[in-house]
N, C-alpha and C. Protein backbone atom coordinates (compact mmCIF):
# COMPACT_ATOMS: atom_id res chain seq x y z
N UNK A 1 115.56 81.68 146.35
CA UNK A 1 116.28 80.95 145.33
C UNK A 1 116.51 81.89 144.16
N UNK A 2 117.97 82.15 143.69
CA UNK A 2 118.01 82.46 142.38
C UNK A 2 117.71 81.94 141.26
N UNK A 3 116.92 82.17 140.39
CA UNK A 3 116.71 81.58 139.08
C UNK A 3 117.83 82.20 138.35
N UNK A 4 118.35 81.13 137.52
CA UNK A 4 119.41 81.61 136.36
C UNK A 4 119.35 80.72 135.15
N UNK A 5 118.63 81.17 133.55
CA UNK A 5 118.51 80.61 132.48
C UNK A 5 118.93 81.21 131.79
N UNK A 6 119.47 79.94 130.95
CA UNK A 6 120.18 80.13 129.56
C UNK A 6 118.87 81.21 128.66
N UNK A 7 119.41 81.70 127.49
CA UNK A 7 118.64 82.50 126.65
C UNK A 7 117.10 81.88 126.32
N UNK A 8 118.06 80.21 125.28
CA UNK A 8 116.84 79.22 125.09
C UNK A 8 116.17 78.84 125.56
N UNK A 9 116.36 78.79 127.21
CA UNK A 9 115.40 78.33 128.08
C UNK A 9 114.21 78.93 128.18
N UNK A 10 114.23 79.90 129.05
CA UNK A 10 113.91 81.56 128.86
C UNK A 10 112.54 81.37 127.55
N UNK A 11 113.26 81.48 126.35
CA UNK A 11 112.18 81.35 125.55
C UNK A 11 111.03 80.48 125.24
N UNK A 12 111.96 79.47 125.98
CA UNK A 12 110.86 78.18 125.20
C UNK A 12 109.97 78.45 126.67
N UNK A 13 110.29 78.38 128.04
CA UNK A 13 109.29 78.89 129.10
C UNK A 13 108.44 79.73 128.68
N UNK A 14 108.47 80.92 128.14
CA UNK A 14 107.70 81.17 127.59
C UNK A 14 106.99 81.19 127.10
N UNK A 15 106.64 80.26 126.12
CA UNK A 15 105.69 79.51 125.35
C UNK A 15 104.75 78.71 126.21
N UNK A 16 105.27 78.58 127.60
CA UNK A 16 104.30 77.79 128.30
C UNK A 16 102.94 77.91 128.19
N UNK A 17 102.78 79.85 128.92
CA UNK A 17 101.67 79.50 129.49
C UNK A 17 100.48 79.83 127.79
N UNK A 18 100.74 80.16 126.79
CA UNK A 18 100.68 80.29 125.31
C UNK A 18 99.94 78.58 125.17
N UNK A 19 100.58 77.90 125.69
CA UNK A 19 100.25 76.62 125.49
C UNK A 19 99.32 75.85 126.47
N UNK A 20 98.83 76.30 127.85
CA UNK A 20 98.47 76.18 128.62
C UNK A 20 96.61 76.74 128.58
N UNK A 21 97.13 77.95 128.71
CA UNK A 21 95.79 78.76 128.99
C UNK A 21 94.60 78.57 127.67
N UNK A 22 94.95 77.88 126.68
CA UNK A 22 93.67 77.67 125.95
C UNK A 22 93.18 76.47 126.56
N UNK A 23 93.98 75.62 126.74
CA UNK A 23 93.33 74.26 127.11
C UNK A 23 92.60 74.83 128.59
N UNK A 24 92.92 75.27 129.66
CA UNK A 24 92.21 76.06 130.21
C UNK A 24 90.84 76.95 130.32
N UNK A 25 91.07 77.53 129.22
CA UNK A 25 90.13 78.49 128.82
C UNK A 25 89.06 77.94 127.77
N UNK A 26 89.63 77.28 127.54
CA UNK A 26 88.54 76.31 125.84
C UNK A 26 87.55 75.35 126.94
N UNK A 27 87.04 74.67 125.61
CA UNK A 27 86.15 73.74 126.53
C UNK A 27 86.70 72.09 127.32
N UNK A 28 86.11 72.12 128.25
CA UNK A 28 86.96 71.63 128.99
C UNK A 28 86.44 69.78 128.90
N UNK A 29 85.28 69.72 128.34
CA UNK A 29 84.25 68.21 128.51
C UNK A 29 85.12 67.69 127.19
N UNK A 30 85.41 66.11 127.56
CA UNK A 30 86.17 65.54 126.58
C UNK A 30 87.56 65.74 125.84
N UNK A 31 88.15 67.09 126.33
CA UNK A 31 89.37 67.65 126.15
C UNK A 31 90.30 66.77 127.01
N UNK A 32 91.29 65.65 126.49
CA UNK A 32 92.41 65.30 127.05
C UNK A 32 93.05 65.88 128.15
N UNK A 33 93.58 67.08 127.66
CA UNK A 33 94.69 67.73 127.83
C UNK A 33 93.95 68.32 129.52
N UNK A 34 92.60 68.87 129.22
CA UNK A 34 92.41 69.83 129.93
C UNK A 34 91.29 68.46 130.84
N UNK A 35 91.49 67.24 130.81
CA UNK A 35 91.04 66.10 131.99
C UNK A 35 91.88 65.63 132.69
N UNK A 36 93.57 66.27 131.96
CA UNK A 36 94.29 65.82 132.95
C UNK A 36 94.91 66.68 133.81
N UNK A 37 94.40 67.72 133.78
CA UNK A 37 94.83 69.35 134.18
C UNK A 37 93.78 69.52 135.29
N UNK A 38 92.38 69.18 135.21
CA UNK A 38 91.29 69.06 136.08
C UNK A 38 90.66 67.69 135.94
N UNK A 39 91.34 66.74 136.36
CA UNK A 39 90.51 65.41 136.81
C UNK A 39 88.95 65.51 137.40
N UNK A 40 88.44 64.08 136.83
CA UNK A 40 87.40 64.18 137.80
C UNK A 40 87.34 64.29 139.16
N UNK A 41 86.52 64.30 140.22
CA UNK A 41 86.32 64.02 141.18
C UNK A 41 85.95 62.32 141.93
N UNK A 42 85.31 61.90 140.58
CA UNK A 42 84.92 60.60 140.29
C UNK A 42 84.89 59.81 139.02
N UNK A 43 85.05 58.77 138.79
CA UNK A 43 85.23 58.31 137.72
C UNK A 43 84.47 56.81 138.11
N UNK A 44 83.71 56.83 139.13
CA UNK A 44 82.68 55.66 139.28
C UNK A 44 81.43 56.51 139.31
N UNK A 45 80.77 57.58 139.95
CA UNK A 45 80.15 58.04 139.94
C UNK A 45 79.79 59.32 139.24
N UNK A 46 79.37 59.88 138.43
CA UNK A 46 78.99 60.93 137.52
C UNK A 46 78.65 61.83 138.28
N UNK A 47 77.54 61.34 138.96
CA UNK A 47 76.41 62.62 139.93
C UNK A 47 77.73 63.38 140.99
N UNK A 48 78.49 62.35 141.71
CA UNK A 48 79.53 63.36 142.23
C UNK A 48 80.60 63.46 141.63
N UNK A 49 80.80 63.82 140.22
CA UNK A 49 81.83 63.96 139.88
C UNK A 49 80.84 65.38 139.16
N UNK A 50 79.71 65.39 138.82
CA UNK A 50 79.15 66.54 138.46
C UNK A 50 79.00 67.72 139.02
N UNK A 51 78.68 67.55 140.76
CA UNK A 51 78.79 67.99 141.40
C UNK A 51 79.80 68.84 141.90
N UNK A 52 80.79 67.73 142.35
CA UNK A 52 82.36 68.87 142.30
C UNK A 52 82.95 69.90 141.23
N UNK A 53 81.97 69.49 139.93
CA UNK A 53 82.93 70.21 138.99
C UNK A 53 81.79 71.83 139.13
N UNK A 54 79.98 71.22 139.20
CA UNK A 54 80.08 72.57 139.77
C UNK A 54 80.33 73.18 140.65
N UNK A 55 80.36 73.00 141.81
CA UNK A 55 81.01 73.72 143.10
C UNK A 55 82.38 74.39 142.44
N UNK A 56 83.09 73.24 142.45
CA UNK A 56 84.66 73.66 142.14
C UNK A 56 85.03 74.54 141.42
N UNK A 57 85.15 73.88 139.87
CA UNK A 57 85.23 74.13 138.59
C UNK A 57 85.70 75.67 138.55
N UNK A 58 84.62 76.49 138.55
CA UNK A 58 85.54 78.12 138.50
C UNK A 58 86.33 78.65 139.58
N UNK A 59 86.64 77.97 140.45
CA UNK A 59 87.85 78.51 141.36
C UNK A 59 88.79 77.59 140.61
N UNK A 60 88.81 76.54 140.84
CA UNK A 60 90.07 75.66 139.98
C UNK A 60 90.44 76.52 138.86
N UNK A 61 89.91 76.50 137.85
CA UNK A 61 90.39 77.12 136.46
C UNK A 61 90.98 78.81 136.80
N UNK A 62 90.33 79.59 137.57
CA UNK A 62 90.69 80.63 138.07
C UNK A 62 91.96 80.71 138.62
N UNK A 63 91.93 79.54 139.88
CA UNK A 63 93.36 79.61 140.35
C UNK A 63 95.01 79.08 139.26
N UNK A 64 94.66 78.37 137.98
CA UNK A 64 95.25 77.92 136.90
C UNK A 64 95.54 79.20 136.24
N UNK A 65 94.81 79.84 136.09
CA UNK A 65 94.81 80.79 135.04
C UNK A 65 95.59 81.94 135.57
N UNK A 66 95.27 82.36 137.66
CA UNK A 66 96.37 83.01 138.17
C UNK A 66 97.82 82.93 138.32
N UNK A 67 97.67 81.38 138.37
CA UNK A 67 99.05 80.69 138.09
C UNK A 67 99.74 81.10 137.01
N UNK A 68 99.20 80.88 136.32
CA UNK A 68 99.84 80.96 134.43
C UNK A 68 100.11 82.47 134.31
N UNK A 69 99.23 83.80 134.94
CA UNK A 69 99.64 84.84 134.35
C UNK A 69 100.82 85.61 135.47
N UNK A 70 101.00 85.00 136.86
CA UNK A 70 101.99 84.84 137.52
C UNK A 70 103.47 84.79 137.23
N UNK A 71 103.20 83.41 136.57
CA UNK A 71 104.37 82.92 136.09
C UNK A 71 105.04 83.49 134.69
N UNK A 72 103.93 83.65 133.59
CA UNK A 72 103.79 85.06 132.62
C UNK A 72 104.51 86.16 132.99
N UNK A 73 104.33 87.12 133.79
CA UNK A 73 105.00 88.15 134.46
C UNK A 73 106.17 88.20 134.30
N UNK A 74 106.67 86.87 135.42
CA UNK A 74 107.78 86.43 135.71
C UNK A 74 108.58 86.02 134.90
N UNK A 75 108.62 85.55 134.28
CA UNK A 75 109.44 84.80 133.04
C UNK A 75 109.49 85.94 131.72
N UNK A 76 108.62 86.79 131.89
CA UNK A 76 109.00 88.15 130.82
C UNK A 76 109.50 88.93 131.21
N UNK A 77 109.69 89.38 132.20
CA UNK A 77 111.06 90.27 132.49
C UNK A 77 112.12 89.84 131.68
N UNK A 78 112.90 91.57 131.48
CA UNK A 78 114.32 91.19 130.58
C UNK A 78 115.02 90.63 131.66
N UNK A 79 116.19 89.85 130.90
CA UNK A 79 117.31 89.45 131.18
C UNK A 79 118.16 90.80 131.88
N UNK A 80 119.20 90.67 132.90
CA UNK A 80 120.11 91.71 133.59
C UNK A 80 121.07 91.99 132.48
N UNK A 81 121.56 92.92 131.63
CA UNK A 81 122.32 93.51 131.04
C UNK A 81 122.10 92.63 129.27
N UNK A 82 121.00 93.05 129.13
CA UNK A 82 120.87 92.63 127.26
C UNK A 82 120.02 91.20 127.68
N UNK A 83 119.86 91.17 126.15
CA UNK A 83 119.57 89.91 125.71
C UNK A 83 120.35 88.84 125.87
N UNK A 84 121.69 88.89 125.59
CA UNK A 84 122.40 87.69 125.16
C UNK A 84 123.15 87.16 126.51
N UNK A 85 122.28 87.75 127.46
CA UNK A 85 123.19 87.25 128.95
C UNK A 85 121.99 86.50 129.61
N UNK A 86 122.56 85.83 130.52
CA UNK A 86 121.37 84.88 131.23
C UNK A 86 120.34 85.62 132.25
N UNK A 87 119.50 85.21 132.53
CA UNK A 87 118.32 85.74 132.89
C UNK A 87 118.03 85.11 134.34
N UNK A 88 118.11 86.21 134.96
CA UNK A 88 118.29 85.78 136.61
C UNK A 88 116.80 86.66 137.03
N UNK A 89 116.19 85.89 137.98
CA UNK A 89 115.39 86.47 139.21
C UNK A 89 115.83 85.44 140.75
N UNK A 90 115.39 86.92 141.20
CA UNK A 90 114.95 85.75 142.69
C UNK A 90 113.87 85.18 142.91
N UNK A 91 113.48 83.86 143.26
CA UNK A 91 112.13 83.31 143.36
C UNK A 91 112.12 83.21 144.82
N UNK A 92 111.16 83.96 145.12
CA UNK A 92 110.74 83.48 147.11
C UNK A 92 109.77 82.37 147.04
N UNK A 93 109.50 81.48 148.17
CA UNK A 93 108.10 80.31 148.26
C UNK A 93 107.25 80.55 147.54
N UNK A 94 106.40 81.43 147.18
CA UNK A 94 105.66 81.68 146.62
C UNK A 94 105.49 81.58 144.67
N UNK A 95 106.70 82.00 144.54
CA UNK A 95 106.97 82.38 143.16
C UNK A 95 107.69 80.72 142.87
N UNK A 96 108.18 80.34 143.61
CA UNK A 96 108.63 78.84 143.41
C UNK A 96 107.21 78.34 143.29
N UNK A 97 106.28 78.10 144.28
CA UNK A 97 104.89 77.13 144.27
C UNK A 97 104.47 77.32 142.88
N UNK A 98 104.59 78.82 142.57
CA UNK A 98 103.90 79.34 141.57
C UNK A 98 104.40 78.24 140.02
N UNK A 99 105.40 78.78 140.44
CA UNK A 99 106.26 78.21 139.01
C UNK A 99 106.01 76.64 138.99
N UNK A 100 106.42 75.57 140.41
CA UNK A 100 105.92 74.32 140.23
C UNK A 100 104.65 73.72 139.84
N UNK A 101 103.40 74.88 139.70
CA UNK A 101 102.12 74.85 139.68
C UNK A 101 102.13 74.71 138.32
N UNK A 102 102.87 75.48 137.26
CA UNK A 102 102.84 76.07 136.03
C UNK A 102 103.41 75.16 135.25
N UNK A 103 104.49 74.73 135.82
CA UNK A 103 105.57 73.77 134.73
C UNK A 103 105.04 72.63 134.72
N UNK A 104 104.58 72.11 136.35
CA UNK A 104 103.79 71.12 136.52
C UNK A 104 103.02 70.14 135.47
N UNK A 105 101.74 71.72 135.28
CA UNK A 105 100.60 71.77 134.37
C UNK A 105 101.15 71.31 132.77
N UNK A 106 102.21 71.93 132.52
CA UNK A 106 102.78 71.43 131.20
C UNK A 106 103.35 70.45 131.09
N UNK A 107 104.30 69.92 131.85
CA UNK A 107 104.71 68.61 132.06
C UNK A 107 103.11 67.74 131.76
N UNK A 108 102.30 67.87 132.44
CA UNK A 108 101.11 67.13 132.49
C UNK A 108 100.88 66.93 131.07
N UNK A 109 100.56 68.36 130.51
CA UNK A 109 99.88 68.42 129.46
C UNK A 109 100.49 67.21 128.04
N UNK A 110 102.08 67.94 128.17
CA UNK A 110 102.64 66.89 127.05
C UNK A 110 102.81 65.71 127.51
N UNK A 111 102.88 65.18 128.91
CA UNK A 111 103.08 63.81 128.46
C UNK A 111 101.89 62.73 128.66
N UNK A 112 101.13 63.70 128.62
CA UNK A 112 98.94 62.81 127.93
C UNK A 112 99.47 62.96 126.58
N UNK A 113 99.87 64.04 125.40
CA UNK A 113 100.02 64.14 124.88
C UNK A 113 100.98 62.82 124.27
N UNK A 114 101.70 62.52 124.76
CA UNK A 114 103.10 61.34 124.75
C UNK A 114 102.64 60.40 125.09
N UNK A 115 101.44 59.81 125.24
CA UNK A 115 101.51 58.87 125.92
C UNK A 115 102.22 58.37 127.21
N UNK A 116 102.98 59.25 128.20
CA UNK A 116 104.19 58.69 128.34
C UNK A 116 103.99 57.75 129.58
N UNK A 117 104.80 56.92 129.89
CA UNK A 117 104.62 55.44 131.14
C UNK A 117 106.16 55.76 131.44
N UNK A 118 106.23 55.11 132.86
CA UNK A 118 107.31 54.87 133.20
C UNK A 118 108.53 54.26 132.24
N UNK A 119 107.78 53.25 131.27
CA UNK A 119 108.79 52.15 130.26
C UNK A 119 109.03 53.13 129.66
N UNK A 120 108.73 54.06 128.96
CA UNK A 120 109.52 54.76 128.05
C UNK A 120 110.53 55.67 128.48
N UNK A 121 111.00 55.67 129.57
CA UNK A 121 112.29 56.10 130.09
C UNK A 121 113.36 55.04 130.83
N UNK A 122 112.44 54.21 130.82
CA UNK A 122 113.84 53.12 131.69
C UNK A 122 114.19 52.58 130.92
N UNK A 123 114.19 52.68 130.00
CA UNK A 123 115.14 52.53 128.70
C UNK A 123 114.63 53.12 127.39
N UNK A 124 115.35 54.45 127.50
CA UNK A 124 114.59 54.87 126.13
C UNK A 124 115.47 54.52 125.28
N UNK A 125 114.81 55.00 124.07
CA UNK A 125 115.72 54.56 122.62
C UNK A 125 116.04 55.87 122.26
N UNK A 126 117.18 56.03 121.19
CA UNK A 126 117.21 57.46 120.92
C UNK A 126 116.42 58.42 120.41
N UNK A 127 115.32 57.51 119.69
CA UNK A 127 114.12 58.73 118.74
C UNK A 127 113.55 59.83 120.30
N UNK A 128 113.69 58.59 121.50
CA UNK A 128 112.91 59.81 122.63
C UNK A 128 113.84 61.16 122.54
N UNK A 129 115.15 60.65 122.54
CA UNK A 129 116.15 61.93 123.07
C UNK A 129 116.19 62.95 121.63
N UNK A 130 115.47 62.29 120.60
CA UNK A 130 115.64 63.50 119.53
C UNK A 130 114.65 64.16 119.49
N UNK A 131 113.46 63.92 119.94
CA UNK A 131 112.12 64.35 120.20
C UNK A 131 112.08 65.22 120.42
N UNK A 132 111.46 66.59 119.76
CA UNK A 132 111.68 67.48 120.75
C UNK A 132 110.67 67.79 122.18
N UNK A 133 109.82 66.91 121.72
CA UNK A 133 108.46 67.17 122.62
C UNK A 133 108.94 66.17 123.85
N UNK A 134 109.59 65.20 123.76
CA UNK A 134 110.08 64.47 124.53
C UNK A 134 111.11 65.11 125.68
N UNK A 135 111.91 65.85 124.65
CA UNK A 135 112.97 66.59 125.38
C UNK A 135 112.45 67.59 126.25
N UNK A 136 111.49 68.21 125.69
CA UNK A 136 110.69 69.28 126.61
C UNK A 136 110.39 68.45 127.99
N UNK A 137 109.51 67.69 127.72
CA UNK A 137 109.07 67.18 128.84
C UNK A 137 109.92 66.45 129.65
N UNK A 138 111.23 66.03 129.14
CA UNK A 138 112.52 65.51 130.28
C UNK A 138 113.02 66.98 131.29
N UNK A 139 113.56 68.17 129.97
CA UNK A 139 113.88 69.34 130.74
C UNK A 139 113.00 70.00 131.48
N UNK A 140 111.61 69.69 131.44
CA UNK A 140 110.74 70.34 132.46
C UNK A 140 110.73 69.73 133.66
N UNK A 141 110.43 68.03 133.76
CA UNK A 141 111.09 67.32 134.21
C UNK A 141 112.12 67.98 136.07
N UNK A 142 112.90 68.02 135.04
CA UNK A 142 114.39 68.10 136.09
C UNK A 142 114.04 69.52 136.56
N UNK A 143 113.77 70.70 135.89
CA UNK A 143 113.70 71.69 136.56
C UNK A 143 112.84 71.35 137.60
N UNK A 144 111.79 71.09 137.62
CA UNK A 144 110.78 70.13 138.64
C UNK A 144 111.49 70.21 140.09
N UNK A 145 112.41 69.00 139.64
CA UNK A 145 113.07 68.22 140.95
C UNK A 145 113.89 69.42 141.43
N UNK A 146 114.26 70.73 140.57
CA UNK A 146 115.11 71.61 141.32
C UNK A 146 114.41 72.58 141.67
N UNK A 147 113.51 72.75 141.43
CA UNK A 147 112.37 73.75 142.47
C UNK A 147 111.74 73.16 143.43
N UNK A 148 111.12 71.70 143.46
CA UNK A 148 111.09 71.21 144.59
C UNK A 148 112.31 70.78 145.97
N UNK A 149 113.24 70.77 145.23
CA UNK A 149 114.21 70.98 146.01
C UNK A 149 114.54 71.93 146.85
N UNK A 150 114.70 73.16 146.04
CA UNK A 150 114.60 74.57 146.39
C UNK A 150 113.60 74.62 147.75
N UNK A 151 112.10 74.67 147.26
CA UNK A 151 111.14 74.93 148.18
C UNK A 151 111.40 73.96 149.47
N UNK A 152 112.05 72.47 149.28
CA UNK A 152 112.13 71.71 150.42
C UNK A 152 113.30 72.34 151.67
N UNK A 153 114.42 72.93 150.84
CA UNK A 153 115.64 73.49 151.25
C UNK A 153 114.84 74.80 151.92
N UNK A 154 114.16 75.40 151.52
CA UNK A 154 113.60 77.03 152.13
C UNK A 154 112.98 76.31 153.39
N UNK A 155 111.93 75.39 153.19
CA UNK A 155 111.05 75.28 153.94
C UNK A 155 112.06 74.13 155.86
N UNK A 156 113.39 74.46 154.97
CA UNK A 156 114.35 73.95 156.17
C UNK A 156 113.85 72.40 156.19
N UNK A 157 114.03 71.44 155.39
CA UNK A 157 113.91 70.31 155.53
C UNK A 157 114.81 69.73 154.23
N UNK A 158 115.47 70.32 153.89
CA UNK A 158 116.96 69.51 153.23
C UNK A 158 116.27 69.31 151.82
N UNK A 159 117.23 69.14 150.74
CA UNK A 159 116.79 68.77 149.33
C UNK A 159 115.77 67.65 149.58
N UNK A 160 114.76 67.21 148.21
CA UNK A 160 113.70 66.35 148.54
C UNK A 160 114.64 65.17 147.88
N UNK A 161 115.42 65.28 146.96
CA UNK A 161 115.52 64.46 145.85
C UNK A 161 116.30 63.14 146.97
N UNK A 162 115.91 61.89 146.54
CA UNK A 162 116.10 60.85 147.72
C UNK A 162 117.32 59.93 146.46
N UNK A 163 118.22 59.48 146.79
CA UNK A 163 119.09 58.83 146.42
C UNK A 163 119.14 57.42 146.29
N UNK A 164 119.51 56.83 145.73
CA UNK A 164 119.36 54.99 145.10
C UNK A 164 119.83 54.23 146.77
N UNK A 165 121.03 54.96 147.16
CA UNK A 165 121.80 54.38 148.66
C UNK A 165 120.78 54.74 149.78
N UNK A 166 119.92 55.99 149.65
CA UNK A 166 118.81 55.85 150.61
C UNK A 166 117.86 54.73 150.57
N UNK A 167 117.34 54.83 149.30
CA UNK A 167 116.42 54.33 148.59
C UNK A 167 116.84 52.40 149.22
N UNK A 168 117.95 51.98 149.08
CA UNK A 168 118.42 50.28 149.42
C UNK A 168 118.88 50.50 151.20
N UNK A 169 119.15 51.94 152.07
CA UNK A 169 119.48 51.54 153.67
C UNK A 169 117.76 51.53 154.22
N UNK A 170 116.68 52.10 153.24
CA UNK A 170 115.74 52.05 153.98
C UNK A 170 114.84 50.52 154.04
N UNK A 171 114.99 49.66 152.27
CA UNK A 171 114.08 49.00 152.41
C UNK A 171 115.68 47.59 152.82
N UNK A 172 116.51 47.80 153.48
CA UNK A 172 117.23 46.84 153.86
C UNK A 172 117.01 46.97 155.61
């Protein structure tokens, strides 16, 4: 898959993993951001939810943190001919997973941050669309659905994104 972003894009991606890797790296007990980034294992039981986090815990955050400086890399490369032109790579499976792993994580992050529920998009009001934190998390959003797409299309099984007319021949 070719990646191709506008300048602004580009930058504000950038800021991701800036925004990511402390919640990561900080402490992780009682941190919002970073309970919804590493869930429990349990949330009825403590003892195995203690458990998994030690077993787990430093490969998880490890594999987050490979993610993030992955995608880091990637997203800092210059742009092909200057600054003021758009910024193309090729992403193979890998560098796609990578990237869905990453944007993912931020999507996550702001919308604990947002509160956000389904209702506040099936009809938003305009303060969402002026938001900028809102907006972030719509445009991360959609890139989403076009890298999973991507990866569904590589992996030879057709775009994922399912349509309203699918959506009414299946449950009819």
């Amino acid at each position: 898959m070719k990646a191709v972003l506008e300048p602004g894009e580009v930058a504000v991606l950038r800021g991701v993993p800036g925004m990511l890797r402390p919640i990561i790296e900080g402490d992780l007990s009682g941190n919002p951001d970073a309970e919804r980034l590493l869930p429990s294992a349990s949330r009825d039981d403590p003892k195995v939810a203690a458990a998994f986090r030690e077993m787990a815990q430093d490969q998880l955050v490890r594999a987050k943190l490979d993610a993030i400086d992955r995608f880091e890399d990637a997203i800092s490369s210059p742009p092909a001919g200057g600054s003021s032109r758009k910024w193309t790579q090729e992403l193979d499976a890998e560098a796609i997973a990578t990237w869905m792993t990453v944007l993912n994580d931020a999507r996550l992050v702001i919308g604990t941050r947002l509160n956000v529920t389904e209702e506040i998009y099936s009809d938003p009001s305009d303060e969402v669309f002026e938001d900028p934190e809102h907006y972030l998390y719509l445009g991360l959003s959609e890139l989403l659905v076009v890298l999973v797409d991507a990866a569904s299309i590589a992996a030879g099984r057709g775009p994922a994104r399912v349509t309203r007319k699918q959506i009414d021949e299946y449950e009819g």
